[in-house]
Each structure stands twice: as C-alpha cells, then as structure tokens.
PDB file of N, CA and C in Angstrom:
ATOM      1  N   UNK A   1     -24.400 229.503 -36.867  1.00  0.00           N
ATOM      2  CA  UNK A   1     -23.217 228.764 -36.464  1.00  0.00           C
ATOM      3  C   UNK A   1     -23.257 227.386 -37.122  1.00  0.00           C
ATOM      4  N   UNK A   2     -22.072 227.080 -37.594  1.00  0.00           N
ATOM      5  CA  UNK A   2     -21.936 225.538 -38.692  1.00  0.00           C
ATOM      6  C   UNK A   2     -21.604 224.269 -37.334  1.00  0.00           C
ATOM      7  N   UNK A   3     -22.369 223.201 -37.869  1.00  0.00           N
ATOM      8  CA  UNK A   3     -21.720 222.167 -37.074  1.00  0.00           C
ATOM      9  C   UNK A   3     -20.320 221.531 -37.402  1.00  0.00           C
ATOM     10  N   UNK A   4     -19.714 221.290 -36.276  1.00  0.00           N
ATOM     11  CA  UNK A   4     -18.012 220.944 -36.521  1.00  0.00           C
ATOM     12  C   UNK A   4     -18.425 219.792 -37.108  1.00  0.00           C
ATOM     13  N   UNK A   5     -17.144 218.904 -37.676  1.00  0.00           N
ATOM     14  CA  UNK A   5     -17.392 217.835 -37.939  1.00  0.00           C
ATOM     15  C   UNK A   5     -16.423 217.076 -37.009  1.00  0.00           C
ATOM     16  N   UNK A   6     -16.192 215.644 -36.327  1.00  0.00           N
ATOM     17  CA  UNK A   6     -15.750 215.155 -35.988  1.00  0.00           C
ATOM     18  C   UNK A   6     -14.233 215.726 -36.100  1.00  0.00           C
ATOM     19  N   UNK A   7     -14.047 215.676 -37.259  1.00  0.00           N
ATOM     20  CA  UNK A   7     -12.441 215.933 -37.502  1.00  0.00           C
ATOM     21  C   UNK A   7     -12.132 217.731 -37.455  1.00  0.00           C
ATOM     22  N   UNK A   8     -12.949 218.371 -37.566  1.00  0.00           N
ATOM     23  CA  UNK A   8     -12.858 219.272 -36.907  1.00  0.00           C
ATOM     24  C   UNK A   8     -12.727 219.447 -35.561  1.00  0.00           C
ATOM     25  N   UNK A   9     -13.617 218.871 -34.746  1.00  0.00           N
ATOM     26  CA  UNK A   9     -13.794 218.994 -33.280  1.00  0.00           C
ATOM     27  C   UNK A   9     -12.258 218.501 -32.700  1.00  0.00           C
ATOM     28  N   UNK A  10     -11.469 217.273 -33.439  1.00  0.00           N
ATOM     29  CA  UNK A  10     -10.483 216.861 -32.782  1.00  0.00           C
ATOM     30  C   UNK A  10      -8.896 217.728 -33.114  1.00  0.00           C
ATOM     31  N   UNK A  11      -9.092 218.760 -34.652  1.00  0.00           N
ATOM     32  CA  UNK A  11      -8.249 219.593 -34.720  1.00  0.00           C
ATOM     33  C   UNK A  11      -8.416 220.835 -33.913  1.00  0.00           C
ATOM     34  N   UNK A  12      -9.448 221.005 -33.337  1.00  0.00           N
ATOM     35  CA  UNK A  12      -9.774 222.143 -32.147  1.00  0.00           C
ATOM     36  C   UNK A  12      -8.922 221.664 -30.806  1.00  0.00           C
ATOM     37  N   UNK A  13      -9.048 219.981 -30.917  1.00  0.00           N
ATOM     38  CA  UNK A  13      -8.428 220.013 -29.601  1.00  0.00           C
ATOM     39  C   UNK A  13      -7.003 219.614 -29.305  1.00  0.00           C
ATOM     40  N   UNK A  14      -6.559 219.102 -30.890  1.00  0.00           N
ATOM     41  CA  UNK A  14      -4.850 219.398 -30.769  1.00  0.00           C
ATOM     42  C   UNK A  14      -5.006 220.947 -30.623  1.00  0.00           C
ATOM     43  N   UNK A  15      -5.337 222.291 -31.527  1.00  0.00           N
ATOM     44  CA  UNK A  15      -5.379 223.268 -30.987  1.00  0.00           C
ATOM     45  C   UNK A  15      -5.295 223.669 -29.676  1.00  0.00           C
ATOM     46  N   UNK A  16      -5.957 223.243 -29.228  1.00  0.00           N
ATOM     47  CA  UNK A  16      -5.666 223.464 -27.626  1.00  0.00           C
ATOM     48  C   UNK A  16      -5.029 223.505 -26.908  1.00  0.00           C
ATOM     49  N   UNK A  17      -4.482 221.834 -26.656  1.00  0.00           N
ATOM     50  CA  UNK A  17      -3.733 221.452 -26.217  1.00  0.00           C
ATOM     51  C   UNK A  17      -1.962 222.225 -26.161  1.00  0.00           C
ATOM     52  N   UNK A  18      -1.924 222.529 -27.478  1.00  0.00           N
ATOM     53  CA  UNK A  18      -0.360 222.761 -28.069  1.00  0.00           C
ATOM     54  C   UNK A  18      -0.360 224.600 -28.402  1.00  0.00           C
ATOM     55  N   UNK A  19      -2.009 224.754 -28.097  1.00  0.00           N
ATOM     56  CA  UNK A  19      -1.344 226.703 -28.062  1.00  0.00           C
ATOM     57  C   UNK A  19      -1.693 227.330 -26.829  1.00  0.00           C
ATOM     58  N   UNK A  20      -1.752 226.183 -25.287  1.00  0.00           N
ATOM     59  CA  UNK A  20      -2.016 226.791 -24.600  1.00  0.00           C
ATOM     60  C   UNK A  20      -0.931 225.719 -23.338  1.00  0.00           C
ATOM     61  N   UNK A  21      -0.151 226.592 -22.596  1.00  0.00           N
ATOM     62  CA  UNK A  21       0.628 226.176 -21.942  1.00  0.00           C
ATOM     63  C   UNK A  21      -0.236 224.944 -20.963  1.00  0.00           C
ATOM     64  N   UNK A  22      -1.069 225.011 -20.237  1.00  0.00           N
ATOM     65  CA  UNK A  22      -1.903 224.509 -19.460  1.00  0.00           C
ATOM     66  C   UNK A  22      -3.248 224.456 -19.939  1.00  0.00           C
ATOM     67  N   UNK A  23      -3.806 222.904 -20.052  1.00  0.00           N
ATOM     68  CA  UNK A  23      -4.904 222.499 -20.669  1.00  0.00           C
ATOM     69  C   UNK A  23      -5.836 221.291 -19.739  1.00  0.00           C
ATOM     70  N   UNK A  24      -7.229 222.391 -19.334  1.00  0.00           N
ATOM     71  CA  UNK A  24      -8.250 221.346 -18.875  1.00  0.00           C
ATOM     72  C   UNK A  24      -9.386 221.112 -19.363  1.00  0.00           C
ATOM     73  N   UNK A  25      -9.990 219.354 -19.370  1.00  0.00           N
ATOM     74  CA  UNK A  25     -10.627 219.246 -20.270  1.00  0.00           C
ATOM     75  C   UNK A  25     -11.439 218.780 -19.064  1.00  0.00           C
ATOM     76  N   UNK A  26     -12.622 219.246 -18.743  1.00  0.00           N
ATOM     77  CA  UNK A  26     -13.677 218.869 -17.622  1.00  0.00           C
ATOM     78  C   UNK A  26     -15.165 218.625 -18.089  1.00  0.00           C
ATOM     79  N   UNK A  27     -15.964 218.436 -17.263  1.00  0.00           N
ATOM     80  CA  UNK A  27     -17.107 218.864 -17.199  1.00  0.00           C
ATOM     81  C   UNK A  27     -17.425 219.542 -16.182  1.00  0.00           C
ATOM     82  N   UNK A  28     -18.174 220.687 -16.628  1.00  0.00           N
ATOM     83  CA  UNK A  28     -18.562 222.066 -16.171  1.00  0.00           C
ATOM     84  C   UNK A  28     -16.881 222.966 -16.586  1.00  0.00           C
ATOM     85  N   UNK A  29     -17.273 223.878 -15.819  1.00  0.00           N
ATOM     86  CA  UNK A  29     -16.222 225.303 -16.052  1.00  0.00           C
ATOM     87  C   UNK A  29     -15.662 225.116 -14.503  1.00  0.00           C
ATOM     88  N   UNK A  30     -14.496 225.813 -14.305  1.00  0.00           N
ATOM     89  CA  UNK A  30     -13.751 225.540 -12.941  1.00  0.00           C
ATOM     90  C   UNK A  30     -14.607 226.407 -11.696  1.00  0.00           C
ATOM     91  N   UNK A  31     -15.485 227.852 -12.439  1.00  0.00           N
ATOM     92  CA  UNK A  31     -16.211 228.264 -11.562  1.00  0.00           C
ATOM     93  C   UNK A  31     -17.648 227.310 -11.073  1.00  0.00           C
ATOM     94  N   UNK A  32     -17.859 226.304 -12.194  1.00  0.00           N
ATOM     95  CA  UNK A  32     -19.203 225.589 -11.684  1.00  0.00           C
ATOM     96  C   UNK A  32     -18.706 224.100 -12.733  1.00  0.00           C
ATOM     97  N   UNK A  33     -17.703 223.269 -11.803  1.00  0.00           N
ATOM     98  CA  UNK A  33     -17.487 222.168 -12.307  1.00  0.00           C
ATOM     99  C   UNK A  33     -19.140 221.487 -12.201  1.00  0.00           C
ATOM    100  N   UNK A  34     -19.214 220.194 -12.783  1.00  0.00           N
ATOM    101  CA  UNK A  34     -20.468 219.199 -12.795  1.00  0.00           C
ATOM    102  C   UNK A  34     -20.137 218.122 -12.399  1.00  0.00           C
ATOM    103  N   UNK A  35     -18.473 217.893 -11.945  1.00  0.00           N
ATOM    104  CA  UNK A  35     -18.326 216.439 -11.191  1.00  0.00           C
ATOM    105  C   UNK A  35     -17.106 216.646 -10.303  1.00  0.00           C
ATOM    106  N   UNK A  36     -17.485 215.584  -9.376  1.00  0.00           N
ATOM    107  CA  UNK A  36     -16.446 216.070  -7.942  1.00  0.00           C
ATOM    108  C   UNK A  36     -15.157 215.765  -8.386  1.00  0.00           C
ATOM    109  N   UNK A  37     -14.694 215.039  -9.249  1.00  0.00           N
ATOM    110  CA  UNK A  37     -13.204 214.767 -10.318  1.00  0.00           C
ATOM    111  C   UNK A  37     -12.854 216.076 -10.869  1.00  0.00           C
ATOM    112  N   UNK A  38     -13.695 216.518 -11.488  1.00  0.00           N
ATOM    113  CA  UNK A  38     -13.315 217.665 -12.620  1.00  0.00           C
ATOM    114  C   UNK A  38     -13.150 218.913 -11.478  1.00  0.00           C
ATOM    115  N   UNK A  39     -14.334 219.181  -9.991  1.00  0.00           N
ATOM    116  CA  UNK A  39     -14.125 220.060  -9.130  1.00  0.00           C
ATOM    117  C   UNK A  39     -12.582 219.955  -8.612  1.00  0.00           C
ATOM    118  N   UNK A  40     -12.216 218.132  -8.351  1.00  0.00           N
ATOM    119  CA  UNK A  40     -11.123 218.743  -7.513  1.00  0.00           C
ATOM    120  C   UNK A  40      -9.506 219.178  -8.372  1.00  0.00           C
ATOM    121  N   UNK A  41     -10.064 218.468  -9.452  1.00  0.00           N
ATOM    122  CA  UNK A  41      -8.254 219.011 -10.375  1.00  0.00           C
ATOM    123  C   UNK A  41      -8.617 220.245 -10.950  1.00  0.00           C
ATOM    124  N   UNK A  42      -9.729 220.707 -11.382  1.00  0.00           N
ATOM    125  CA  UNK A  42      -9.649 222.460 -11.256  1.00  0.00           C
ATOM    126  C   UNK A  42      -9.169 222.867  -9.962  1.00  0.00           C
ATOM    127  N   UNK A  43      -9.747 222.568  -9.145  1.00  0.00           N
ATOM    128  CA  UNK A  43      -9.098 223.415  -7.708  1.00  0.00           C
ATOM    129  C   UNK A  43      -7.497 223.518  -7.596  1.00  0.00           C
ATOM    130  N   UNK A  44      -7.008 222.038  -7.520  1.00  0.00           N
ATOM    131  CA  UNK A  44      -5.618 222.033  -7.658  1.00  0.00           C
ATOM    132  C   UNK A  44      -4.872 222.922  -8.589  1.00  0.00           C
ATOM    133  N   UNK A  45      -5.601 223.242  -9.656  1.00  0.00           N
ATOM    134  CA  UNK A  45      -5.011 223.586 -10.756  1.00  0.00           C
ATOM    135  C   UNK A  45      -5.060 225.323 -10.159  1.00  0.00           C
ATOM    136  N   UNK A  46      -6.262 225.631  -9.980  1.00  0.00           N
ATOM    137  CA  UNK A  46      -6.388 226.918  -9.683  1.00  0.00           C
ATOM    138  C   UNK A  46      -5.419 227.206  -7.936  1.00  0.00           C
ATOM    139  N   UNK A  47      -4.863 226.581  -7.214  1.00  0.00           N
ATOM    140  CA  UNK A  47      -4.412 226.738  -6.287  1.00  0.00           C
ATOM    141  C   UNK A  47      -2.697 226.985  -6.370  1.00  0.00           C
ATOM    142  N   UNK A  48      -2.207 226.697  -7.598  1.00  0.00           N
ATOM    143  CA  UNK A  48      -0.861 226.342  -7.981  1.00  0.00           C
ATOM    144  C   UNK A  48      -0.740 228.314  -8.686  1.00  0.00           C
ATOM    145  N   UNK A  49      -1.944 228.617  -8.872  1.00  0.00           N
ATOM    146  CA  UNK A  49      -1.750 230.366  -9.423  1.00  0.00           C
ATOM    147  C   UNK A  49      -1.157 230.074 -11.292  1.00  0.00           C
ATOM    148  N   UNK A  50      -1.285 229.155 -11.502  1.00  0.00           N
ATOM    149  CA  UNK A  50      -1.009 228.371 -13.348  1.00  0.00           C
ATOM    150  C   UNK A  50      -2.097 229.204 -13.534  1.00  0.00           C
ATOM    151  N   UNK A  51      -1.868 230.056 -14.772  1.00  0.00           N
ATOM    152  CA  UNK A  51      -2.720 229.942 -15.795  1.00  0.00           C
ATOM    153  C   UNK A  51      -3.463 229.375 -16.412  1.00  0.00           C
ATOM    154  N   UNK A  52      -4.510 228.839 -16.836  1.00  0.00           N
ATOM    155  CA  UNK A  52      -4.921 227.558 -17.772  1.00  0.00           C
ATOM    156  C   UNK A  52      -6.368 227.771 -18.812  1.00  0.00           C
ATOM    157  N   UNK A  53      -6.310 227.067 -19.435  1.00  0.00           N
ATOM    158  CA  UNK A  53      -7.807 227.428 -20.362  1.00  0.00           C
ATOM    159  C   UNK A  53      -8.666 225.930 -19.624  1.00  0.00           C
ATOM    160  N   UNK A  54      -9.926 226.319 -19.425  1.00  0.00           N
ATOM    161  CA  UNK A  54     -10.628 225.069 -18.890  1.00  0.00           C
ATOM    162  C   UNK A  54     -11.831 225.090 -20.335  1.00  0.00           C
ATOM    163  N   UNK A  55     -11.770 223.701 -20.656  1.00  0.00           N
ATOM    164  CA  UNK A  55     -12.661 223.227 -21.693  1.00  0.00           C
ATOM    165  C   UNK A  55     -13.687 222.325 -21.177  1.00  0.00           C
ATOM    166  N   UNK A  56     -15.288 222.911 -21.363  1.00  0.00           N
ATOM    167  CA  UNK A  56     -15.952 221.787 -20.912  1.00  0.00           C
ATOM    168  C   UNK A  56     -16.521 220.692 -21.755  1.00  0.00           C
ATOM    169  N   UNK A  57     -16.466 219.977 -21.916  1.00  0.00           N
ATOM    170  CA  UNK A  57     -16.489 218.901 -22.649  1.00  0.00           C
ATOM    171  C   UNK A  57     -17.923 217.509 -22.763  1.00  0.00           C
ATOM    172  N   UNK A  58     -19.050 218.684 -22.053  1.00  0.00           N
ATOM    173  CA  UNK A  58     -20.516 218.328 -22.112  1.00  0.00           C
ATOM    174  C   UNK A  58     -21.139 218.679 -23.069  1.00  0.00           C
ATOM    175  N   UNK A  59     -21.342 220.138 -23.796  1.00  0.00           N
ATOM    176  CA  UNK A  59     -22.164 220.909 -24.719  1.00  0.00           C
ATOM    177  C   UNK A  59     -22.310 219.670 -25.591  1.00  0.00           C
ATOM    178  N   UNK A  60     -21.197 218.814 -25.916  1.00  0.00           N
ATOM    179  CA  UNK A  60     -21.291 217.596 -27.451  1.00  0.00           C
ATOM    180  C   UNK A  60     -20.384 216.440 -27.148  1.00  0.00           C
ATOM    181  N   UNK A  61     -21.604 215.375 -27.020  1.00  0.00           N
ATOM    182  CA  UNK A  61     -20.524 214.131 -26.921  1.00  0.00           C
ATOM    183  C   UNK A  61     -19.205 213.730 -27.559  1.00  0.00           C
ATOM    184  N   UNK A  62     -19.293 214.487 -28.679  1.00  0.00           N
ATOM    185  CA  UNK A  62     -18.217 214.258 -29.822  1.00  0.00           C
ATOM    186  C   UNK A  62     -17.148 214.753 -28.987  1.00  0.00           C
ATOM    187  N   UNK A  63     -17.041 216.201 -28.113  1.00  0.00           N
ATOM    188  CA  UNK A  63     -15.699 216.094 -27.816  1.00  0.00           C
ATOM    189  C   UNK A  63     -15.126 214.618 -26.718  1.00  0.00           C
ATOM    190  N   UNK A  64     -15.727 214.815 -25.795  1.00  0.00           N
ATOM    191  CA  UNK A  64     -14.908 213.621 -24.776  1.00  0.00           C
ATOM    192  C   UNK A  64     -14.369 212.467 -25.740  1.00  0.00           C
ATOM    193  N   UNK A  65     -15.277 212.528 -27.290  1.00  0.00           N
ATOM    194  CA  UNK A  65     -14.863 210.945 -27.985  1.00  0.00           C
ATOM    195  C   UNK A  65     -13.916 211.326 -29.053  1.00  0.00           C
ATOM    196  N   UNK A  66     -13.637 212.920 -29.062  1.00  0.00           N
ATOM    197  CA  UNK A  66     -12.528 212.934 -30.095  1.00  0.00           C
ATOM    198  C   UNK A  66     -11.429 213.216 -28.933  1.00  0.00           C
ATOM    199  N   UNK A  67     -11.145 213.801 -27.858  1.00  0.00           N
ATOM    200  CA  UNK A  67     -10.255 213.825 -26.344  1.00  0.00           C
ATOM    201  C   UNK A  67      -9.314 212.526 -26.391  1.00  0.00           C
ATOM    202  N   UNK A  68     -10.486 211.511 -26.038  1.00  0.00           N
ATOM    203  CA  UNK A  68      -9.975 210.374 -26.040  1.00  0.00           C
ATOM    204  C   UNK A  68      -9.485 209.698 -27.221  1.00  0.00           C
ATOM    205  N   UNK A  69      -9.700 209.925 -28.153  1.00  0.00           N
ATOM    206  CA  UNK A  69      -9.224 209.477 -29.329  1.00  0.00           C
ATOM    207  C   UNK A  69      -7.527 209.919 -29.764  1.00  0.00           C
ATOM    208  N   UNK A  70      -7.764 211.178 -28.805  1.00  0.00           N
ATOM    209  CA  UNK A  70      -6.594 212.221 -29.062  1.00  0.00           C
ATOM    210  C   UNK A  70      -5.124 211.614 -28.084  1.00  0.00           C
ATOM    211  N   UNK A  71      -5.668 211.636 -26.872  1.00  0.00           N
ATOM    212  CA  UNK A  71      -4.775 211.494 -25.294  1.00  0.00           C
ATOM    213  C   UNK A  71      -5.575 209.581 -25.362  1.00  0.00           C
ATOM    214  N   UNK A  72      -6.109 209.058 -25.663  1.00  0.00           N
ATOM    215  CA  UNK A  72      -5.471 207.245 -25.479  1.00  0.00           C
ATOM    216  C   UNK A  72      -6.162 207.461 -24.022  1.00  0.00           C
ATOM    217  N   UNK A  73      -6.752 208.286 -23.510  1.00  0.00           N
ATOM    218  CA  UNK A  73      -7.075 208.517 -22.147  1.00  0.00           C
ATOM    219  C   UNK A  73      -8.725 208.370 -21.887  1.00  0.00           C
ATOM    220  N   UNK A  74      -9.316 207.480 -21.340  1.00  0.00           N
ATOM    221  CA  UNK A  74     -10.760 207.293 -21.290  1.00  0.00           C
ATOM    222  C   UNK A  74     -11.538 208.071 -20.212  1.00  0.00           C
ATOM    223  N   UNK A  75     -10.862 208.553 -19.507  1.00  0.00           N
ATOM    224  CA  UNK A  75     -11.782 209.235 -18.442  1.00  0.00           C
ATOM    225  C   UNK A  75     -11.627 211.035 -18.735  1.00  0.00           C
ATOM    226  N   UNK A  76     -12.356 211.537 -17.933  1.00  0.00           N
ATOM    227  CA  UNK A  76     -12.324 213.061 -17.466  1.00  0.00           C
ATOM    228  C   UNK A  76     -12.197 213.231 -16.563  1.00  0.00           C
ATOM    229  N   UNK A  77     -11.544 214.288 -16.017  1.00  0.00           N
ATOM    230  CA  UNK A  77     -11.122 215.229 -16.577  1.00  0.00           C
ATOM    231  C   UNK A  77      -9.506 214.895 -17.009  1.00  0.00           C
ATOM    232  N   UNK A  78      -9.306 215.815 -17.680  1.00  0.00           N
ATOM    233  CA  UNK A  78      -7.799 215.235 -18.485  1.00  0.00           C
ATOM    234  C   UNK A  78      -7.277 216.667 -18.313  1.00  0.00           C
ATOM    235  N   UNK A  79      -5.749 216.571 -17.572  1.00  0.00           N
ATOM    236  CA  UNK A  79      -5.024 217.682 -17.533  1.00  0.00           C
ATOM    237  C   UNK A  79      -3.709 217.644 -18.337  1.00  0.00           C
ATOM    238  N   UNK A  80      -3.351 219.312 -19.396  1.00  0.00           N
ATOM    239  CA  UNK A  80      -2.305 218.776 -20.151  1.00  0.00           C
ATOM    240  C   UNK A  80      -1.505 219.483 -20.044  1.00  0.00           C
ATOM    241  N   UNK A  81      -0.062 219.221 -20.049  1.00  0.00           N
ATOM    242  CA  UNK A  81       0.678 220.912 -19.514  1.00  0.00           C
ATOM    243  C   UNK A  81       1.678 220.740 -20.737  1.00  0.00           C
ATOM    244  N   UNK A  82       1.893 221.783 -21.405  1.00  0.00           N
ATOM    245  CA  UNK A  82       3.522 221.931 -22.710  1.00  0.00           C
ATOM    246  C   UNK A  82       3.150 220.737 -23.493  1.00  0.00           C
ATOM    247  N   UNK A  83       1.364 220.255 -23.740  1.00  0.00           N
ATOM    248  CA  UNK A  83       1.597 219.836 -24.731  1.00  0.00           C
ATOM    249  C   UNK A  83       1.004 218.324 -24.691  1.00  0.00           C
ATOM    250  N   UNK A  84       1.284 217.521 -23.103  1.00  0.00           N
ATOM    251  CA  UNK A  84       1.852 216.402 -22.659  1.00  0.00           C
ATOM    252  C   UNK A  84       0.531 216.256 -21.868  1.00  0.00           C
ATOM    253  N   UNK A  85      -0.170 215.064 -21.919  1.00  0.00           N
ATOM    254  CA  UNK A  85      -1.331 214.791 -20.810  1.00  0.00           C
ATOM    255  C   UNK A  85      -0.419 214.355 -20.080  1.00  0.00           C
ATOM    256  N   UNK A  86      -0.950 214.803 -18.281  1.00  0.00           N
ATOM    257  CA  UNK A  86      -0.246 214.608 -16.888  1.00  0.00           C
ATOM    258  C   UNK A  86      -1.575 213.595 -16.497  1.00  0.00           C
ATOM    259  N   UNK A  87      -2.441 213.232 -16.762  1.00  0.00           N
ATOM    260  CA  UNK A  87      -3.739 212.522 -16.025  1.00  0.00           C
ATOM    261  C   UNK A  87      -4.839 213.430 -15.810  1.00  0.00           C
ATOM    262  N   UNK A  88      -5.798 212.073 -15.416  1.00  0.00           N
ATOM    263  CA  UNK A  88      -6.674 212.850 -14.666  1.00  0.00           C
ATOM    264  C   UNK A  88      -7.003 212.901 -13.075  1.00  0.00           C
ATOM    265  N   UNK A  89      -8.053 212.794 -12.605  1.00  0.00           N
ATOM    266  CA  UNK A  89      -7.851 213.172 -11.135  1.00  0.00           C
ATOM    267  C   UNK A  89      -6.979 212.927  -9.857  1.00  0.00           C
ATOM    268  N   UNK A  90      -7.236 211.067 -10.307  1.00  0.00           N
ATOM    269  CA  UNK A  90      -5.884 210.360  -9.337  1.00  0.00           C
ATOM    270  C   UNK A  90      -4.501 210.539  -9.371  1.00  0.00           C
ATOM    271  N   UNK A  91      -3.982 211.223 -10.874  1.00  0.00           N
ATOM    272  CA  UNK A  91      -2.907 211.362 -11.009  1.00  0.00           C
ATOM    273  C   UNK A  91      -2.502 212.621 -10.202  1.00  0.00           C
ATOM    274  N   UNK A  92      -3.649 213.605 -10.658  1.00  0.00           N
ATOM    275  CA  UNK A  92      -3.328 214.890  -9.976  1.00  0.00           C
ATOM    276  C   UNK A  92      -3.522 215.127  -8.676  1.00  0.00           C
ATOM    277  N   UNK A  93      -3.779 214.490  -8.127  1.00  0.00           N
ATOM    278  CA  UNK A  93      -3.963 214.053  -6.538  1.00  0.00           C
ATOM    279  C   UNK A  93      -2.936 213.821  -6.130  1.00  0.00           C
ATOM    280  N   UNK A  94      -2.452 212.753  -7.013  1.00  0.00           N
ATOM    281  CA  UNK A  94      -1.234 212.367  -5.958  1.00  0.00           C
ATOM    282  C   UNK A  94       0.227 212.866  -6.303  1.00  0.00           C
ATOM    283  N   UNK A  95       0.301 213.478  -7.275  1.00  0.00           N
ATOM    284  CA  UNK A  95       1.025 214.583  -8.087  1.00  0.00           C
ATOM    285  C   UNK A  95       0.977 215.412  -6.818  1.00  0.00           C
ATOM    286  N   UNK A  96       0.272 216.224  -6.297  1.00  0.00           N
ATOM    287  CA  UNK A  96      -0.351 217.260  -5.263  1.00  0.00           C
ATOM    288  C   UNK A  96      -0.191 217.134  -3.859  1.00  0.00           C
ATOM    289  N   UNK A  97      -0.161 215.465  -4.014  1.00  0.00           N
ATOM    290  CA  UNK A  97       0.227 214.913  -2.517  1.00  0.00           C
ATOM    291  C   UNK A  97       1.821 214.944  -2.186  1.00  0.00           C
ATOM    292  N   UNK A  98       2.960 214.527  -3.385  1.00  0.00           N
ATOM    293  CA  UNK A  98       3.791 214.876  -3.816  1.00  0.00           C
ATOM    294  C   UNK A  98       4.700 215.607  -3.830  1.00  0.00           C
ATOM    295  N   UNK A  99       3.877 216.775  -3.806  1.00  0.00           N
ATOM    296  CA  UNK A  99       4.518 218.104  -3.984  1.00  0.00           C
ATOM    297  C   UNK A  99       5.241 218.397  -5.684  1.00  0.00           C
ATOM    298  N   UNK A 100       4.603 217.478  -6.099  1.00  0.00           N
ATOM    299  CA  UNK A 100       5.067 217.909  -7.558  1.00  0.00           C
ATOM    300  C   UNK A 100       4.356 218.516  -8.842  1.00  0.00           C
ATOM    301  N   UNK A 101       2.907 218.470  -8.408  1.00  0.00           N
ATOM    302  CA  UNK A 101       2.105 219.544  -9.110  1.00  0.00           C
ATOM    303  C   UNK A 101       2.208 220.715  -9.479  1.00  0.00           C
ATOM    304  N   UNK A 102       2.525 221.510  -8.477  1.00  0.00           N
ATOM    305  CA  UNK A 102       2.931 223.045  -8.300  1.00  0.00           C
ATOM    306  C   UNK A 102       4.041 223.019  -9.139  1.00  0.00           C
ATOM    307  N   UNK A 103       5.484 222.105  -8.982  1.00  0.00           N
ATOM    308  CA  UNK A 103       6.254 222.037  -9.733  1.00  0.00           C
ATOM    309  C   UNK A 103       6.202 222.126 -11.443  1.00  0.00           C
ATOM    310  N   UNK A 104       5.643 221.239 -12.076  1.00  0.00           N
ATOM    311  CA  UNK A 104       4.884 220.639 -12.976  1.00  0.00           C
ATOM    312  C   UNK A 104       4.299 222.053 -13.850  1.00  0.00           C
ATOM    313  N   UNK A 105       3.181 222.219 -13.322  1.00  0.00           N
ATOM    314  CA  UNK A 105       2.384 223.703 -13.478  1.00  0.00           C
ATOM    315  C   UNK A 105       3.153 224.807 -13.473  1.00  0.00           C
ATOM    316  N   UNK A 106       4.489 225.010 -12.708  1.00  0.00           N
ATOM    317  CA  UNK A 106       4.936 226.307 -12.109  1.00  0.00           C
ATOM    318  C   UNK A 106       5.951 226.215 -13.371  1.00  0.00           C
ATOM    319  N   UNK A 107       6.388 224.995 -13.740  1.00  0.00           N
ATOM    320  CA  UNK A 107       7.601 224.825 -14.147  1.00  0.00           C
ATOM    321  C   UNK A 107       7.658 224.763 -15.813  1.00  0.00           C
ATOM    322  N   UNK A 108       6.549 224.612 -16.320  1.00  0.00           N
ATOM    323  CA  UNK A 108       6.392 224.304 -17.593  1.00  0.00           C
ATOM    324  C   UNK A 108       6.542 225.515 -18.531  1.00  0.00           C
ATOM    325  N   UNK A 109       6.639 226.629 -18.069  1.00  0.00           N
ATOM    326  CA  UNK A 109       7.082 227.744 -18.922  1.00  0.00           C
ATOM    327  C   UNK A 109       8.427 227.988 -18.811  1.00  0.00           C
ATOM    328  N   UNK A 110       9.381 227.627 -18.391  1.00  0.00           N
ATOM    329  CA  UNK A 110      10.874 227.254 -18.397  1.00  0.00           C
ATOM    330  C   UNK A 110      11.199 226.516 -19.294  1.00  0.00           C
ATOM    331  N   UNK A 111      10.449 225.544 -19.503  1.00  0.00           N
ATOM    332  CA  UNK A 111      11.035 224.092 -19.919  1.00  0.00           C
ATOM    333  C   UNK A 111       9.878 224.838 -21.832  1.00  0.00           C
ATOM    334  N   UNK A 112       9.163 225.611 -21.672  1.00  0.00           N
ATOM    335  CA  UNK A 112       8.596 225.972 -23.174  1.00  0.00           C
ATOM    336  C   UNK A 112       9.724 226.784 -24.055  1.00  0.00           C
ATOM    337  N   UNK A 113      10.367 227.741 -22.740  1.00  0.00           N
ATOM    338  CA  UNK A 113      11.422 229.034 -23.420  1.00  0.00           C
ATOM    339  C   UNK A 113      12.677 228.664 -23.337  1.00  0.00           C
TER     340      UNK A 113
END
C-alpha cells in the first residue's frame, strides 16, 4: 500500500464529502466512537435512520489537518450533508434540540434530486 500524499489525502476528502449524501468525519467508527463529541453526533446521526459514511480521522494526523484545511472548521467531529458542513457537536445538538436535524438529514435527498 503507497503513502497518500497530503494532496492526495485532501482530494479523498472533497471525494467524500460531494459523493456521499451524508458525511462524518470522527474519531473512532459510530459502532466504537473514541470521543464523547464524535459518540454523540454519530448517535444523532444514526437516530434520524440517514444513511451516512463515517470517516475516522485518527489512523493519520494528516487527515484532521487536510479536513480542516478543507471545511475552515478546527474541531471534530465535522458533519456534512449535500456537500455543505452543518458543524460539529454543538451545532448538532442544538440542530436536534430544534427539531431540525431530522429535517436536515431527512431532507437532503429532495433538495439533491
């Protein structure tokens, strides 16, 4: 297996972002997050019945520093829906508190077709 290069790693994660309706960028996997941030916006995410690809973003420092380079966004976990970072935890919290998460998540394949 070849090592990415920086600019590889960050065309993997426009990839991402833009060929997958719903995009999470955590540490750990949603079945075994590694931080109580990344546990609780997987949960949310997984509670809304969205589809999503979860990316963990520990294996190589390079991703969180090409992420952020990408989304202007310094923390993790970073949630992206049609394309568009929505935040990370606090946002999706209170998105959730809201009642506009589910919306958001539920709604973004309407607004793709």
């Amino acid at each position: 297996m070849s090592v990415m290069s920086d600019e590889q790693i960050y065309e993997e994660i426009v990839a991402i972002v833009t060929g997958n309706r719903v995009a999470l960028f955590m540490k750990g996997t949603p079945e075994e997050p590694r931080c109580g941030f990344s546990a609780r916006v997987a949960e949310r995410v997984l509670e809304s019945g969205a589809e999503f690809v979860a990316i963990d973003i520990l294996p190589d420092p390079r991703i969180r520093q090409q992420l952020t380079a990408y989304s202007s966004w310094p923390t993790t976990p970073q949630l992206f829906v049609g394309g568009e970072l929505i935040g990370g935890c606090d946002i999706v919290e209170e998105l959730h508190a809201q009642g506009e998460l589910e919306k958001i998540l539920g709604g973004s394949a309407d607004a793709a077709s």
